[in-house]
Protein backbone atom coordinates (compact mmCIF):
# COMPACT_ATOMS: atom_id res chain seq x y z
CA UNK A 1 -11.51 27.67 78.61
CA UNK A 2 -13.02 24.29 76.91
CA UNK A 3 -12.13 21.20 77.18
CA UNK A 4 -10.82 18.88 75.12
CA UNK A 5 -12.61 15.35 75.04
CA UNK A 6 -10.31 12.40 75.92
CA UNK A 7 -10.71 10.17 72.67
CA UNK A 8 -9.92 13.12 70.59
CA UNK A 9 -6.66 13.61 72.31
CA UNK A 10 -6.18 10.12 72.33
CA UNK A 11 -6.08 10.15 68.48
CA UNK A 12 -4.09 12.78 68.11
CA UNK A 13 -1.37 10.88 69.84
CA UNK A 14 -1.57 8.25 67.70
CA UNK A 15 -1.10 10.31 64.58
CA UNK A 16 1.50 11.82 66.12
CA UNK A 17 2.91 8.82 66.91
CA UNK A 18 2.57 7.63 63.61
CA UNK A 19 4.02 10.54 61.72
CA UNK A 20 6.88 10.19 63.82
CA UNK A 21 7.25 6.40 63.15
CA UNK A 22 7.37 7.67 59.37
CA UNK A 23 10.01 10.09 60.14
CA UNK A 24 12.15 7.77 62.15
CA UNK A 25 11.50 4.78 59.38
CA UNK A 26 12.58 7.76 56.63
CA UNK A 27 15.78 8.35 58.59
CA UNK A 28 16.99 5.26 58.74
CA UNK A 29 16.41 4.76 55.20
CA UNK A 30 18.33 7.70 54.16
CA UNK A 31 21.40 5.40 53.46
CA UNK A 32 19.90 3.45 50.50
CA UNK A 33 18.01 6.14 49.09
CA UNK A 34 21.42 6.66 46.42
CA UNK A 35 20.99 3.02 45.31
CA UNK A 36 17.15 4.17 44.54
CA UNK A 37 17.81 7.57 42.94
CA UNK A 38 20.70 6.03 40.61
CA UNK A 39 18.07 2.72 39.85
CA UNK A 40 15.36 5.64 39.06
CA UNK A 41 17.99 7.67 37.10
CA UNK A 42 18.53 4.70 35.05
CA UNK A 43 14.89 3.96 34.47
CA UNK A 44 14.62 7.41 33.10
CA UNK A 45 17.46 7.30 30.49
CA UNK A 46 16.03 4.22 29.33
CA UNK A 47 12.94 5.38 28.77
CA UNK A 48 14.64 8.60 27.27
CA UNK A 49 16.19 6.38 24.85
CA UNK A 50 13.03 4.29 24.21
CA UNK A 51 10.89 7.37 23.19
CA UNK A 52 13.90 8.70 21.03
CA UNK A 53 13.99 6.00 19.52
CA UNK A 54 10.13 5.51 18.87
CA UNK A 55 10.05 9.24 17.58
CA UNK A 56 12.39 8.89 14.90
CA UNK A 57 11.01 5.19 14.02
CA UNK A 58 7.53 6.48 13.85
CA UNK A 59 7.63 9.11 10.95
CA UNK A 60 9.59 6.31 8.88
CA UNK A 61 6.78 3.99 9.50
CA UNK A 62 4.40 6.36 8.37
CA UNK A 63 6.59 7.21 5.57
CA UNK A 64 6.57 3.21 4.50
CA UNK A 65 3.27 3.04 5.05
CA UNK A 66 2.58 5.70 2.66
CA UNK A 67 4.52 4.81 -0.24
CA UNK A 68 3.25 1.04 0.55
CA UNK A 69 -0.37 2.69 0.01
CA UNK A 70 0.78 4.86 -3.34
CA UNK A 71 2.43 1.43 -4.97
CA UNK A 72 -0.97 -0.65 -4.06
CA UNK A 73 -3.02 2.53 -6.11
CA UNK A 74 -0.16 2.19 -9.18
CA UNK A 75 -0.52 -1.45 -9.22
CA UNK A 76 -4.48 -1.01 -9.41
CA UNK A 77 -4.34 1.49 -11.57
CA UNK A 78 -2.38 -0.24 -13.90
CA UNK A 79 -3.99 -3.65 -13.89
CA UNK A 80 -7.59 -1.60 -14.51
CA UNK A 81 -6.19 -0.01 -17.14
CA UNK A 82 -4.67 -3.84 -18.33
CA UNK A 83 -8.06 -5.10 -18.52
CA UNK A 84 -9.07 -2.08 -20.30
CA UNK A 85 -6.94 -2.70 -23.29
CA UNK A 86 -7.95 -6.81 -22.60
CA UNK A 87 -11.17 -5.83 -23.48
CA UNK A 88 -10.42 -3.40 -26.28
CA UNK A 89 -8.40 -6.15 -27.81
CA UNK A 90 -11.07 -8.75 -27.79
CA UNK A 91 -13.67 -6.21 -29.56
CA UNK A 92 -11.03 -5.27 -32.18
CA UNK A 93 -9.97 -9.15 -32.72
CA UNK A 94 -13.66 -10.13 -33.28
CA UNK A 95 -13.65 -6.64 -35.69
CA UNK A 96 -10.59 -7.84 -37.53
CA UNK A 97 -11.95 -11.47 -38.24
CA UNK A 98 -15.53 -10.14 -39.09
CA UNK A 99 -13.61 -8.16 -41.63
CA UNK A 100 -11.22 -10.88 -42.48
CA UNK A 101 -14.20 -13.02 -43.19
CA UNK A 102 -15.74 -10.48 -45.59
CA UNK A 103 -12.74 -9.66 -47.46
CA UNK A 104 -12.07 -13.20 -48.33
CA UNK A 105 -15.98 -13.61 -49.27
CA UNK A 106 -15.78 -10.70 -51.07
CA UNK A 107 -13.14 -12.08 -53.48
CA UNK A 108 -14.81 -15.59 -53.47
CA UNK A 109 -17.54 -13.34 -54.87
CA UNK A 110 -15.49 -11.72 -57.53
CA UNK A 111 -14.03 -15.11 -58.71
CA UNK A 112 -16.89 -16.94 -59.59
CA UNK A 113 -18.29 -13.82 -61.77
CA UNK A 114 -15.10 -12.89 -63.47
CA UNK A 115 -17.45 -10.64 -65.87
CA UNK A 116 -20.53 -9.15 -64.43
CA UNK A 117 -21.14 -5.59 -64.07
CA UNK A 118 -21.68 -5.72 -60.12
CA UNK A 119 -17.35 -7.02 -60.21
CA UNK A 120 -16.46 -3.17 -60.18
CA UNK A 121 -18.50 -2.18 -57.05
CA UNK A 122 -17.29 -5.60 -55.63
CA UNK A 123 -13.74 -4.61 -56.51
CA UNK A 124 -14.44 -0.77 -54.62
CA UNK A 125 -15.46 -2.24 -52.12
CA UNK A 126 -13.09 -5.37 -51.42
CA UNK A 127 -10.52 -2.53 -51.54
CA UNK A 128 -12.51 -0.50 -48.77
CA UNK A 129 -12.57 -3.56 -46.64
CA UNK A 130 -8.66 -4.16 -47.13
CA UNK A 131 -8.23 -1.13 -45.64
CA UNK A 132 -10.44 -1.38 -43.10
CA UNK A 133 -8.90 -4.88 -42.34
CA UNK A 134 -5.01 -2.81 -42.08
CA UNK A 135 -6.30 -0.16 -39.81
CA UNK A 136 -7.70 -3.27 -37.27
CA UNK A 137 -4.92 -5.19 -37.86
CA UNK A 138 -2.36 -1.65 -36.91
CA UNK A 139 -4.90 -0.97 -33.79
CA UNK A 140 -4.90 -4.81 -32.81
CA UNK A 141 -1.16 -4.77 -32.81
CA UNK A 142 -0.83 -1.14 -31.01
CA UNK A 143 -3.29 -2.68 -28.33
CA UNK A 144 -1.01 -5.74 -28.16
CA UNK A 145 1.69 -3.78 -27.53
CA UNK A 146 0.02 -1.39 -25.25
CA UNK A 147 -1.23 -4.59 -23.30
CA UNK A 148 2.54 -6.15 -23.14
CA UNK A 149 4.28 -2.89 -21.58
CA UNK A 150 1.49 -2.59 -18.94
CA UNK A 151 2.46 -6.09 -17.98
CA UNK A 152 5.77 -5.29 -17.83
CA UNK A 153 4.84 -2.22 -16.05
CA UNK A 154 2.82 -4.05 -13.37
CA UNK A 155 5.66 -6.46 -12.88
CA UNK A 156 7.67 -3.43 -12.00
CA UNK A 157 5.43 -2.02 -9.90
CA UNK A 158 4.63 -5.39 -8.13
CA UNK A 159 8.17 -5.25 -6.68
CA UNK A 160 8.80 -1.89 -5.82
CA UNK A 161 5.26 -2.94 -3.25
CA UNK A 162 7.68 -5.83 -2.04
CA UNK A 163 10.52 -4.00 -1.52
CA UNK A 164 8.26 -1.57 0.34
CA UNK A 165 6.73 -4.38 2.53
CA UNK A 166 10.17 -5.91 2.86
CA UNK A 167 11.49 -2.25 4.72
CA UNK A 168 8.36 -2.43 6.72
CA UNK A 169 8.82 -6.18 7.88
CA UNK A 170 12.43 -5.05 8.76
CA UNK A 171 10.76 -2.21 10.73
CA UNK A 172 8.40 -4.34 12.37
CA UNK A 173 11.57 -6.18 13.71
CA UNK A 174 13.61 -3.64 14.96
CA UNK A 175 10.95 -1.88 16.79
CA UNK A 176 9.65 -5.64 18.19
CA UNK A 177 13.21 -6.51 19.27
CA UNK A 178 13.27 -3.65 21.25
């Protein structure tokens, strides 16, 4: 038979001892473990709640968020497409007075030689510019125009973007009171 060596049964005693301390310090706490399990029951429906609540917030965040992202493309759209018809405008203006200039040349021209035989052509072609002068004037009004409803369009989308960034302020303070 062998023999066991004194400091090894020496420690087992003490863990023996000491597992049985825990047992003993278990049993006496036996009485307050409800007050624990109801404290730790609570925790957990709180944190039920919490992550309910964070599950239905976060696809309307993300929802926001998106929308918030489609109104910002609208609006830049739009005020590219502004600054289009801006420049379109100041090509046709500078058009229109080149050809306003011309036309009122033209008939300077025709008044001082009330009888040559270059009055006809002059004549042909004041009327060419005239018409050439209506069809700027009809495209400098249609880009006027153009240019006024895209403002008006921007302004509209400029506050459906607030009213976007309004719901996700409100957002932001719901799920920061919490």
């Amino acid at each position: 038979m062998r023999t066991v060596s004194r400091p090894l049964v020496t420690a087992s005693l003490v863990v023996a001892a000491a597992i049985g301390g825990s047992l003993i310090g278990r049993a006496q706490q036996t009485p307050s473990q409800p007050d624990v399990l109801s404290a730790l029951l609570a925790e957990v429906r709180g944190l039920r709640a919490a992550m309910e609540q964070m599950a239905v917030a976060g696809p309307r965040v993300q929802l926001v968020l998106g929308r918030l992202q489609l109104q910002e493309q609208r609006i830049g759209n739009q005020i590219r497409r502004q600054d289009t018809v801006k420049a379109a405008i100041v090509v046709v203006q500078r058009e229109h007075e080149k050809l306003e200039q011309s036309v009122k040349d033209m008939q300077q021209t025709i008044e001082t030689f009330p009888n040559s035989e270059g009055r006809r052509d002059l004549e042909f072609e004041l009327k060419h510019f005239k018409t050439e002068l209506g069809r700027k004037t009809a495209e400098l009004q249609r880009l006027t125009n153009e240019e006024s409803l895209l403002g008006q369009d921007i302004a509209a989308e400029q506050a459906r973007w607030t009213d976007f960034n309004q719901r996700l302020e409100e957002l932001e303070r719901a799920l920061g009171r919490r």
